[in-house]
PDB file of N, CA and C in Angstrom:
ATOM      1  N   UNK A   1       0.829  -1.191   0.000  1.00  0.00           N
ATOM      2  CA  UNK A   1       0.000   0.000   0.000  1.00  0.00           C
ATOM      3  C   UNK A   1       0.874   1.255   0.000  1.00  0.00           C
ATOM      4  N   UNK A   2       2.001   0.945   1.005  1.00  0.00           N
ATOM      5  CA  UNK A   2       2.840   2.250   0.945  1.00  0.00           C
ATOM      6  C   UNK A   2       3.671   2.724  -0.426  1.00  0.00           C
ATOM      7  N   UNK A   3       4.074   1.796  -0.810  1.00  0.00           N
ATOM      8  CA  UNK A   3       4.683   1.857  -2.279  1.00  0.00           C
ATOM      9  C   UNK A   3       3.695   2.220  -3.443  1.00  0.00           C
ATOM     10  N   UNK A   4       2.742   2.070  -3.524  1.00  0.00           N
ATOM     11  CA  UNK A   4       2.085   2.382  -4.178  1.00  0.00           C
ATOM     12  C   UNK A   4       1.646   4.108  -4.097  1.00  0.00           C
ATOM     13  N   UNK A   5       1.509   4.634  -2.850  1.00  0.00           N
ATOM     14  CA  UNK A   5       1.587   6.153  -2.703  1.00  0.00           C
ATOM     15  C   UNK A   5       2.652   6.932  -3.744  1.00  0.00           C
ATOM     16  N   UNK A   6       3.860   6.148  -2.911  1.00  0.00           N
ATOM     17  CA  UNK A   6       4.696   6.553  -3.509  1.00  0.00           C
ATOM     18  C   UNK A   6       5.379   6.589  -4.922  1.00  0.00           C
ATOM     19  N   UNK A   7       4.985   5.983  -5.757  1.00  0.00           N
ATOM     20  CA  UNK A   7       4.966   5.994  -7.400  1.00  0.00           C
ATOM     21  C   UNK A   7       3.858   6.648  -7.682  1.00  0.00           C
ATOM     22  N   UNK A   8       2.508   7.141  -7.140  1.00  0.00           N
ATOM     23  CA  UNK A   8       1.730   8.086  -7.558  1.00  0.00           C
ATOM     24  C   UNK A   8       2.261   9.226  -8.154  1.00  0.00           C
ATOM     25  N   UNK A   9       2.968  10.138  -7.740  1.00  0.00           N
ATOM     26  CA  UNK A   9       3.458  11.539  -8.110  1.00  0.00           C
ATOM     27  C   UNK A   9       3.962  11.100  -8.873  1.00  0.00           C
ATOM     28  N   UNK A  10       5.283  10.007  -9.008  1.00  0.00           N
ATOM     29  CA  UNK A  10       6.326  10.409 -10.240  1.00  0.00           C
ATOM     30  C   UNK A  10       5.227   9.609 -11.527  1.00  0.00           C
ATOM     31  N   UNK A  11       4.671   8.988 -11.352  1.00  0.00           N
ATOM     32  CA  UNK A  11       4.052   8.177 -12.332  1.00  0.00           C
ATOM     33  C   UNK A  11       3.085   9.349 -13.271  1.00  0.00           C
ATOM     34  N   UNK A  12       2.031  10.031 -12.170  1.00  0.00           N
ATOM     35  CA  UNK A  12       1.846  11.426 -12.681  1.00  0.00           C
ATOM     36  C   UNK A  12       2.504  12.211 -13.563  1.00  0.00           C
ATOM     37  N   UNK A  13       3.308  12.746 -12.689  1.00  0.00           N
ATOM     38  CA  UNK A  13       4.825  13.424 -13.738  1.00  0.00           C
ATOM     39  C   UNK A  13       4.985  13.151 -14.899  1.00  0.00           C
ATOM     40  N   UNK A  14       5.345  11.658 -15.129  1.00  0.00           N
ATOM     41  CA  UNK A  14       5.281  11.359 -16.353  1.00  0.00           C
ATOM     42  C   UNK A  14       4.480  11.278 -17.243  1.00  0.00           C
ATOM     43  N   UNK A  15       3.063  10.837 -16.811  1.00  0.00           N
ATOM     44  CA  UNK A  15       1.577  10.938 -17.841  1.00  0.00           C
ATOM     45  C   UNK A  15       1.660  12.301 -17.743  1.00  0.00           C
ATOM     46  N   UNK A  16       1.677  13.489 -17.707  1.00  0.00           N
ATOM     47  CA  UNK A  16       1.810  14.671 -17.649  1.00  0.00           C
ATOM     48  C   UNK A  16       2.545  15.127 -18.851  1.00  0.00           C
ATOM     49  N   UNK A  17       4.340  14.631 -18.414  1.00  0.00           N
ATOM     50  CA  UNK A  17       5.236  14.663 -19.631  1.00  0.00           C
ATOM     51  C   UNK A  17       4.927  14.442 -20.883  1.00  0.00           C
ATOM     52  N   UNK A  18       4.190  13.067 -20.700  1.00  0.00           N
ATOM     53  CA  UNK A  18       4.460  12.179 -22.390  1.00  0.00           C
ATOM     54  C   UNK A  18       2.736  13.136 -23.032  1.00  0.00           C
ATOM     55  N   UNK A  19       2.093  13.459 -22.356  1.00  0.00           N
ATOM     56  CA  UNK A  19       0.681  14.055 -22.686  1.00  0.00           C
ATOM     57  C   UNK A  19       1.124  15.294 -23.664  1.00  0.00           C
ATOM     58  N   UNK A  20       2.339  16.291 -22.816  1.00  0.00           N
ATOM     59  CA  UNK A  20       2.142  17.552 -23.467  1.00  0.00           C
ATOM     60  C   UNK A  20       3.482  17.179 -24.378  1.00  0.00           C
ATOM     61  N   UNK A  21       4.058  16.275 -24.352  1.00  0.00           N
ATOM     62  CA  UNK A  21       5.340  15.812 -25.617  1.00  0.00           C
ATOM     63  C   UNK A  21       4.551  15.386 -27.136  1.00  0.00           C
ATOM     64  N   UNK A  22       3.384  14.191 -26.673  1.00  0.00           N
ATOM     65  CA  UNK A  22       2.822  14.150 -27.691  1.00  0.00           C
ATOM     66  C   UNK A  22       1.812  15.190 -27.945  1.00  0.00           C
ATOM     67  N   UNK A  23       1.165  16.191 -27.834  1.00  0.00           N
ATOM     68  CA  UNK A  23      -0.048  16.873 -27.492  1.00  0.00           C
ATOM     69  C   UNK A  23       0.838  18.072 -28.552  1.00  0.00           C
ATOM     70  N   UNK A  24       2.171  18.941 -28.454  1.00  0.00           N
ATOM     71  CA  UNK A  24       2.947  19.422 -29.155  1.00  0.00           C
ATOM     72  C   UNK A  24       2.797  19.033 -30.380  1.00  0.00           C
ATOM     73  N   UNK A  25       4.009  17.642 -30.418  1.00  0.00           N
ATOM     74  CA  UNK A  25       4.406  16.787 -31.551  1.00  0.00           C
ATOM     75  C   UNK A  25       3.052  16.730 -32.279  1.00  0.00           C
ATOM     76  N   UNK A  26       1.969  16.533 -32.281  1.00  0.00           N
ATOM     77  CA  UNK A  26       1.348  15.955 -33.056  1.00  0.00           C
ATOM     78  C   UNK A  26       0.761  17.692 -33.372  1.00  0.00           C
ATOM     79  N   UNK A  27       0.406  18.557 -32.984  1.00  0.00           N
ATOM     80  CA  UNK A  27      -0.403  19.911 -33.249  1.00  0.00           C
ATOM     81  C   UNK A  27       1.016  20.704 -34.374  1.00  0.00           C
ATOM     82  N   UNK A  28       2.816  20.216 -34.208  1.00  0.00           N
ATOM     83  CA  UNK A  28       3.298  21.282 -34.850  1.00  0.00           C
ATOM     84  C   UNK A  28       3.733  20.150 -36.030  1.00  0.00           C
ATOM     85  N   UNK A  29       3.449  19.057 -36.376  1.00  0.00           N
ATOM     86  CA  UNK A  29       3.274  17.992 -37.547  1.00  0.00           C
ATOM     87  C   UNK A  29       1.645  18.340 -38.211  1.00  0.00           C
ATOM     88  N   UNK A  30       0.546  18.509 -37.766  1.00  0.00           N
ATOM     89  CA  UNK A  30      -0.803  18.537 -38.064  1.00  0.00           C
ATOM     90  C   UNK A  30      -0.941  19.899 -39.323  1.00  0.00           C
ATOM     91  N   UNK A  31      -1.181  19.289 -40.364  1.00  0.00           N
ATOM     92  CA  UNK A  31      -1.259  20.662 -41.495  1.00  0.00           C
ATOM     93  C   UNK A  31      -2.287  21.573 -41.019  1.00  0.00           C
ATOM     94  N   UNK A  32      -2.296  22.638 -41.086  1.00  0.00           N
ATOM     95  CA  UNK A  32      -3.589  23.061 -41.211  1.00  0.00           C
ATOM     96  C   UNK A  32      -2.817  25.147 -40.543  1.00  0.00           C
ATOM     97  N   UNK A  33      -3.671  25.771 -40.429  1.00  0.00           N
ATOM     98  CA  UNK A  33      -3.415  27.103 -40.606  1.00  0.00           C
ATOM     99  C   UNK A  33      -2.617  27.229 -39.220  1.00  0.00           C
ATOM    100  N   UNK A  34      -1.860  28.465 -39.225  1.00  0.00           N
ATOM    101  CA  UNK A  34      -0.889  29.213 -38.387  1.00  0.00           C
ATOM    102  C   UNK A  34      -2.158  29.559 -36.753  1.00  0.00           C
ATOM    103  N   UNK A  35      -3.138  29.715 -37.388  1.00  0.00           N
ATOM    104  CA  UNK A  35      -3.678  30.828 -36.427  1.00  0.00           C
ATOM    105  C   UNK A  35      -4.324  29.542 -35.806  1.00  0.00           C
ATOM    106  N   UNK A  36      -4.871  28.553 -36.487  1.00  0.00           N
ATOM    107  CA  UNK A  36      -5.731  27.494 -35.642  1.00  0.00           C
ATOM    108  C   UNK A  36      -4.774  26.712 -34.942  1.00  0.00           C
ATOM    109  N   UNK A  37      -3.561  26.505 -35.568  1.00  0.00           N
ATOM    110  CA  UNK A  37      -2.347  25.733 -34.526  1.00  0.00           C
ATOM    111  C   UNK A  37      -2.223  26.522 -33.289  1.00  0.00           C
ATOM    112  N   UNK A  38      -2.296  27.781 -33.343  1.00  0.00           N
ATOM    113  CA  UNK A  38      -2.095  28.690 -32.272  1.00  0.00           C
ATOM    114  C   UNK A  38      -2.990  28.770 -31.453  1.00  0.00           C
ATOM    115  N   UNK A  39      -4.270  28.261 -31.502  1.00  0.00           N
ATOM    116  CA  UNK A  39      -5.441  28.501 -31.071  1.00  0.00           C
ATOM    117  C   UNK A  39      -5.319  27.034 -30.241  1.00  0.00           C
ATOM    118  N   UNK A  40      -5.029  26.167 -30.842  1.00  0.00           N
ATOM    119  CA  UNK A  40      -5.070  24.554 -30.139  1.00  0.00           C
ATOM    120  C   UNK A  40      -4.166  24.703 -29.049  1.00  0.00           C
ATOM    121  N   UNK A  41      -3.049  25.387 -29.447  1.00  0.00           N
ATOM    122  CA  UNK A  41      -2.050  25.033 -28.379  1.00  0.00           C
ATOM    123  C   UNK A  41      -2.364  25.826 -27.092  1.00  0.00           C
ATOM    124  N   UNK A  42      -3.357  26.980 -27.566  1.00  0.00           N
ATOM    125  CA  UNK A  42      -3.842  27.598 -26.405  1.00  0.00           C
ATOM    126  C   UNK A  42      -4.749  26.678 -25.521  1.00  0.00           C
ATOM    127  N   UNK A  43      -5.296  26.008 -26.125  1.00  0.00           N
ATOM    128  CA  UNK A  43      -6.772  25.477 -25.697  1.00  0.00           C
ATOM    129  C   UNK A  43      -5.883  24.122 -24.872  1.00  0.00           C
ATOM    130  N   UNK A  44      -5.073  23.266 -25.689  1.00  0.00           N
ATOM    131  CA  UNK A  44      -4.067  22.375 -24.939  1.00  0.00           C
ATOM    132  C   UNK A  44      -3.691  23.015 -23.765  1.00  0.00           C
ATOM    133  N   UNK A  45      -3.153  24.106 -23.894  1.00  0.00           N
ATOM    134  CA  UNK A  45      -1.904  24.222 -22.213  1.00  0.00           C
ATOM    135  C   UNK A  45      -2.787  24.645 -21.285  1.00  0.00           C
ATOM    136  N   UNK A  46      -4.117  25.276 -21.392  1.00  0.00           N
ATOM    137  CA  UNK A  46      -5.204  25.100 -20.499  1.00  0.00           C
ATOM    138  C   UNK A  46      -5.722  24.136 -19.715  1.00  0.00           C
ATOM    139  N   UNK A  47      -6.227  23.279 -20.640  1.00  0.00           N
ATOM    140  CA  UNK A  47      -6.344  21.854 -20.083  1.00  0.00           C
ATOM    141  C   UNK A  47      -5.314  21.094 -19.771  1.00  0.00           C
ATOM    142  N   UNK A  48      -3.831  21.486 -20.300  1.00  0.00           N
ATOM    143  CA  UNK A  48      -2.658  20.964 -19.143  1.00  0.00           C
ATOM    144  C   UNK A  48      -2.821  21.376 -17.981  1.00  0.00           C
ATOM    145  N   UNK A  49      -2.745  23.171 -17.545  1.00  0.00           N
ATOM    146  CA  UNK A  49      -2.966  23.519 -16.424  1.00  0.00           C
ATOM    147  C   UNK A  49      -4.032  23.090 -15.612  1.00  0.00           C
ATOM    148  N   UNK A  50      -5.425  22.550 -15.971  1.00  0.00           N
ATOM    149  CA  UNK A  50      -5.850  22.285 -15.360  1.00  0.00           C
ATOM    150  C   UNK A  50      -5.954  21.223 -14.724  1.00  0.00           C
ATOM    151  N   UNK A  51      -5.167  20.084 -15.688  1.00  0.00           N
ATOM    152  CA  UNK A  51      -5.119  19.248 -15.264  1.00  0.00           C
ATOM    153  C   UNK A  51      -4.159  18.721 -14.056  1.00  0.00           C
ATOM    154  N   UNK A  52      -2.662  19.227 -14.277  1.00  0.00           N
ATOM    155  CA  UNK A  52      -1.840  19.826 -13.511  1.00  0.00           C
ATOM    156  C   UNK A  52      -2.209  20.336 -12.204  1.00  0.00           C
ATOM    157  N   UNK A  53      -3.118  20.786 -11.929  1.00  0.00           N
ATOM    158  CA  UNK A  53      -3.769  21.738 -11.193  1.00  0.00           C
ATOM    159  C   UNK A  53      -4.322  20.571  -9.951  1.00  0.00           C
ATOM    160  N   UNK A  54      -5.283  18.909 -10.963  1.00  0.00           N
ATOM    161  CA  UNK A  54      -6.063  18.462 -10.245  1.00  0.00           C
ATOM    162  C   UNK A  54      -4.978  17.601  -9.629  1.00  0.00           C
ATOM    163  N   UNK A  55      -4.147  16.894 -10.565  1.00  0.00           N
ATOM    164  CA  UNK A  55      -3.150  16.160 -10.094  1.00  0.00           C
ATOM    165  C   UNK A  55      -2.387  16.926  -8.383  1.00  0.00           C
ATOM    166  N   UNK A  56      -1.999  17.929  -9.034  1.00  0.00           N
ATOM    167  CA  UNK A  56      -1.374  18.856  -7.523  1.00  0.00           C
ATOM    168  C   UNK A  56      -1.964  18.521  -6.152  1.00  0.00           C
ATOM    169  N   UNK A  57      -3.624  18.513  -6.569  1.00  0.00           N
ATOM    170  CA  UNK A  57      -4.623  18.478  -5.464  1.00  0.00           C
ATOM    171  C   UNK A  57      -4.662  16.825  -4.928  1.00  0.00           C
ATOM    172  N   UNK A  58      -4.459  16.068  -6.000  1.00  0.00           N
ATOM    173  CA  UNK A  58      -4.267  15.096  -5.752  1.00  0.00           C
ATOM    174  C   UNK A  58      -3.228  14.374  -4.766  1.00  0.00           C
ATOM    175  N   UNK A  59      -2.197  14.703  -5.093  1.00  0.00           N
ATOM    176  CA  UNK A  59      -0.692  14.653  -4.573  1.00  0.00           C
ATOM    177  C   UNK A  59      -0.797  14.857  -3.293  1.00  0.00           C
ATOM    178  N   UNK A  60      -1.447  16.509  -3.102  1.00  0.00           N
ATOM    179  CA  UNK A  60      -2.277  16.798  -1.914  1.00  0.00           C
ATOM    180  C   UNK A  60      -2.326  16.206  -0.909  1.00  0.00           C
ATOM    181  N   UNK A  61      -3.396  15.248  -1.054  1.00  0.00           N
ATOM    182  CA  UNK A  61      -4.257  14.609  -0.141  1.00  0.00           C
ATOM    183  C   UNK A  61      -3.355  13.623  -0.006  1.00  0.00           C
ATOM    184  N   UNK A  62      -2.737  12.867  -0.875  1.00  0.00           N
ATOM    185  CA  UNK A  62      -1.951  11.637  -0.686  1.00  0.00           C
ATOM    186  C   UNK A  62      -0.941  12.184   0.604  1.00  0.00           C
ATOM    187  N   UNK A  63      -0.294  13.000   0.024  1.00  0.00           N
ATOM    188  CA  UNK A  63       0.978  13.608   1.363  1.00  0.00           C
ATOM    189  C   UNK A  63       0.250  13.453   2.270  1.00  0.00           C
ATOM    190  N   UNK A  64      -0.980  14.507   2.370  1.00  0.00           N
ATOM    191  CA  UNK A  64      -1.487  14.681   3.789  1.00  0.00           C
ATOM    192  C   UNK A  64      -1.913  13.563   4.711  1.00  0.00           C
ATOM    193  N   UNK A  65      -2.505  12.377   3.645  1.00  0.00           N
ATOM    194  CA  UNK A  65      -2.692  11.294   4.403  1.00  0.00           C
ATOM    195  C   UNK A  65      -1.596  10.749   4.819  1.00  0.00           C
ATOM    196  N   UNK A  66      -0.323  10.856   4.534  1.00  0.00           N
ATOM    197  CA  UNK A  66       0.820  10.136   4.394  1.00  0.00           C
ATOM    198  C   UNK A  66       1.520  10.607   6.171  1.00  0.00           C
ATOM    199  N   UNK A  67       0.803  11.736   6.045  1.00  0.00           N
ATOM    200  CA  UNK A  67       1.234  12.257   6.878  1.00  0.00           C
ATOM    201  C   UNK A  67       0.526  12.137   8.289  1.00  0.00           C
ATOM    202  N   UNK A  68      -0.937  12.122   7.959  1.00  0.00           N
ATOM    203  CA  UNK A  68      -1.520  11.850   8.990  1.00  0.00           C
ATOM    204  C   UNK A  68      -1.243  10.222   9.809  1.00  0.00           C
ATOM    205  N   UNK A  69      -1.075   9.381   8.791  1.00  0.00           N
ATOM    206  CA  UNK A  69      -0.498   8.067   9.149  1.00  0.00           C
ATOM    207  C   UNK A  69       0.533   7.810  10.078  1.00  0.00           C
ATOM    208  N   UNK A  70       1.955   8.890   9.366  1.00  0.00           N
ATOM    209  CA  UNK A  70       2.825   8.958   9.866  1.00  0.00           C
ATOM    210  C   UNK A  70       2.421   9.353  11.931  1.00  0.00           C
ATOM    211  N   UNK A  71       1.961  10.611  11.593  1.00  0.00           N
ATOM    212  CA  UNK A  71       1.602  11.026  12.784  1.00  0.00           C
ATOM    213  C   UNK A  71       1.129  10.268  14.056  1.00  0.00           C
ATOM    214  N   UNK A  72       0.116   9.440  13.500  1.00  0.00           N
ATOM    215  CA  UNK A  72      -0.575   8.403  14.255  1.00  0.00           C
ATOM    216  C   UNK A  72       0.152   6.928  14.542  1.00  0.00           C
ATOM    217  N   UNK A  73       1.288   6.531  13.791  1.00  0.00           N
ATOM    218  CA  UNK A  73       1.968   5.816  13.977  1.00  0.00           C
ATOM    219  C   UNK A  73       3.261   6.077  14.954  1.00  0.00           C
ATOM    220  N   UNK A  74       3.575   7.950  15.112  1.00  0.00           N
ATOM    221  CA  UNK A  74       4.493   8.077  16.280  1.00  0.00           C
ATOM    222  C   UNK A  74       3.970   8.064  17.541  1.00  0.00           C
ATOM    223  N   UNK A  75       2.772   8.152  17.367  1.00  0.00           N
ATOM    224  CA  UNK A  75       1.958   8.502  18.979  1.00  0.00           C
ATOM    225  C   UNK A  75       0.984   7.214  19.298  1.00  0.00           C
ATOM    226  N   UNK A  76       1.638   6.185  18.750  1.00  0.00           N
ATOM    227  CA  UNK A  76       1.203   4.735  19.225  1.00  0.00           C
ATOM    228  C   UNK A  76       1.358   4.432  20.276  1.00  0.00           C
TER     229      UNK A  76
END
């Protein structure tokens, strides 16, 4: 159970990485006009941030529980 916390974040990290590596790659390969590429990539790094955003919150709670555990396991 504990190991598993702990590959949460970096595992994140990486679906994160490979999301906005391919999410790029494929919008500055994709034909199509200057202004609509520009427009996607806006609309992409939004929904990175937000997603980014939930993950963070996520991470969050994991620490905090991690922590609350911890806590309750020194005052056994």
């Amino acid at each position: 159970m504990m190991g598993e916390r702990n590959l949460l974040v970096p595992m994140g990290f990486s679906l994160l990485t490979g999301l906005l590596i391919g999410g790029f790659a494929g919008l500055l390969y994709a034909p199509q006009s200057g202004s609509r590429t520009r427009r996607q990539i806006a609309n992409f790094a939004e929904d990175m941030k937000e997603r980014a955003g939930e993950m963070a919150e996520d991470a969050t709670v994991v620490v905090n529980k991690m922590v609350d555990n911890g806590r309750r396991f020194v005052n056994v």
